[in-house]
Protein backbone atom coordinates (compact mmCIF):
# COMPACT_ATOMS: atom_id res chain seq x y z
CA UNK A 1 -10.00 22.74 -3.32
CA UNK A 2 -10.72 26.25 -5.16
CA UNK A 3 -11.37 25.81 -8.63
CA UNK A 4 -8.22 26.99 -10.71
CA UNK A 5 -7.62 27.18 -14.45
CA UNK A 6 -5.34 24.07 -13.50
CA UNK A 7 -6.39 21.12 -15.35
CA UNK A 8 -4.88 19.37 -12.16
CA UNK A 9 -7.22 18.92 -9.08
CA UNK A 10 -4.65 19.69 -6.30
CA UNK A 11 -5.36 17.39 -3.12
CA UNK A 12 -3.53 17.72 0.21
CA UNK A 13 -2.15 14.06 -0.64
CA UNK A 14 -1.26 15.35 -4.06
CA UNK A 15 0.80 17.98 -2.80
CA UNK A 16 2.78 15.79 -0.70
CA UNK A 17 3.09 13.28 -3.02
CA UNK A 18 4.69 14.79 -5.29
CA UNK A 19 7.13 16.40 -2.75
CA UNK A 20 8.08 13.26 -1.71
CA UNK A 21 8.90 11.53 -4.74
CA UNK A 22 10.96 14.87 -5.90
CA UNK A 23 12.67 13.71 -2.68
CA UNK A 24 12.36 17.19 -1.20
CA UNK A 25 11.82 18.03 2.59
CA UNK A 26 8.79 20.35 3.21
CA UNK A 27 11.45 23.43 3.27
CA UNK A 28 13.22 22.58 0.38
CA UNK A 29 10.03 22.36 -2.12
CA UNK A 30 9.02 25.74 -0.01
CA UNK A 31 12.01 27.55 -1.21
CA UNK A 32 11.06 26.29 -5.20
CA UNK A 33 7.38 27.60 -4.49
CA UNK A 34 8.48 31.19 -2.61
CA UNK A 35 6.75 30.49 0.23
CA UNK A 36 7.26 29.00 3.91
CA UNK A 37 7.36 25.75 5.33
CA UNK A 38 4.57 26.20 7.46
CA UNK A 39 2.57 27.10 3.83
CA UNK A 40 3.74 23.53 3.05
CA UNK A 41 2.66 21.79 5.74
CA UNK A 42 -1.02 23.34 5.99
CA UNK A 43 -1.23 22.37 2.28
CA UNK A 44 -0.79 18.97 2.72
CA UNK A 45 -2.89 18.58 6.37
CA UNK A 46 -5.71 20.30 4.12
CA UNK A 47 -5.97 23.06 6.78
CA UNK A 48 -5.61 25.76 4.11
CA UNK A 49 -5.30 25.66 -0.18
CA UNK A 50 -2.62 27.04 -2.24
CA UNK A 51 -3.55 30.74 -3.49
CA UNK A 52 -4.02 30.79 -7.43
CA UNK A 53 -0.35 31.67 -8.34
CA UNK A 54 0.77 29.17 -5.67
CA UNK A 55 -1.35 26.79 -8.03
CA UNK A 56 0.17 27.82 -11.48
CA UNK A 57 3.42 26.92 -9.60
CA UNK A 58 2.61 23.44 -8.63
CA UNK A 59 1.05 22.72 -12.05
CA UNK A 60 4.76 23.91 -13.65
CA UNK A 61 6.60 22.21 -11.02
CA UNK A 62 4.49 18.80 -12.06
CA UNK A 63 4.58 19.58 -15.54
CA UNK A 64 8.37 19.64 -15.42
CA UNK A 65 8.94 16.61 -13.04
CA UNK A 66 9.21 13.61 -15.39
CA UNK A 67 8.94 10.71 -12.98
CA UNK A 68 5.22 11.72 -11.50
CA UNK A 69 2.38 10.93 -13.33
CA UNK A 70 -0.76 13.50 -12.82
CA UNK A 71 -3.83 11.77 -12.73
CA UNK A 72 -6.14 12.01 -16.18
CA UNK A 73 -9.64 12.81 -13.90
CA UNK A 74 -10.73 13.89 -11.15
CA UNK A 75 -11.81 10.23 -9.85
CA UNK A 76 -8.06 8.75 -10.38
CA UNK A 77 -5.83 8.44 -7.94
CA UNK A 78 -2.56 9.78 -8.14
């Protein structure tokens, strides 16, 4: 993944991992981030990376999630 200001590495499984314990459907957490479905789904297949600002979203949308837990290093597992 391109290296953000994030403190968060952001991981294909990351990405759907967290959708999927918000409980959203790949549409759904689209609609939070302003972008498509289809942006979703290559996110989490790794076939492309969220841009910057796409990034800063995720990290806000963690951030603000109570129930996950963001790993403390790049070596844990989320």
């Amino acid at each position: 993944m391109k290296k953000t200001e994030s403190t968060i590495t952001f991981t294909p499984e990351l990405i759907r991992d967290v959708r999927k314990r918000a409980g959203l459907s790949q549409t759904e957490f689209a609609n939070i981030l302003g972008t498509r479905q289809a942006t979703i789904s290559d996110w989490e297949r790794g076939m492309s990376e969220p841009s910057p600002m796409a990034l800063k979203l995720l990290e806000m949308y963690i951030r603000t999630f109570k129930s996950v837990s963001i790993p403390k290093n790049k070596s844990e597992k989320f």
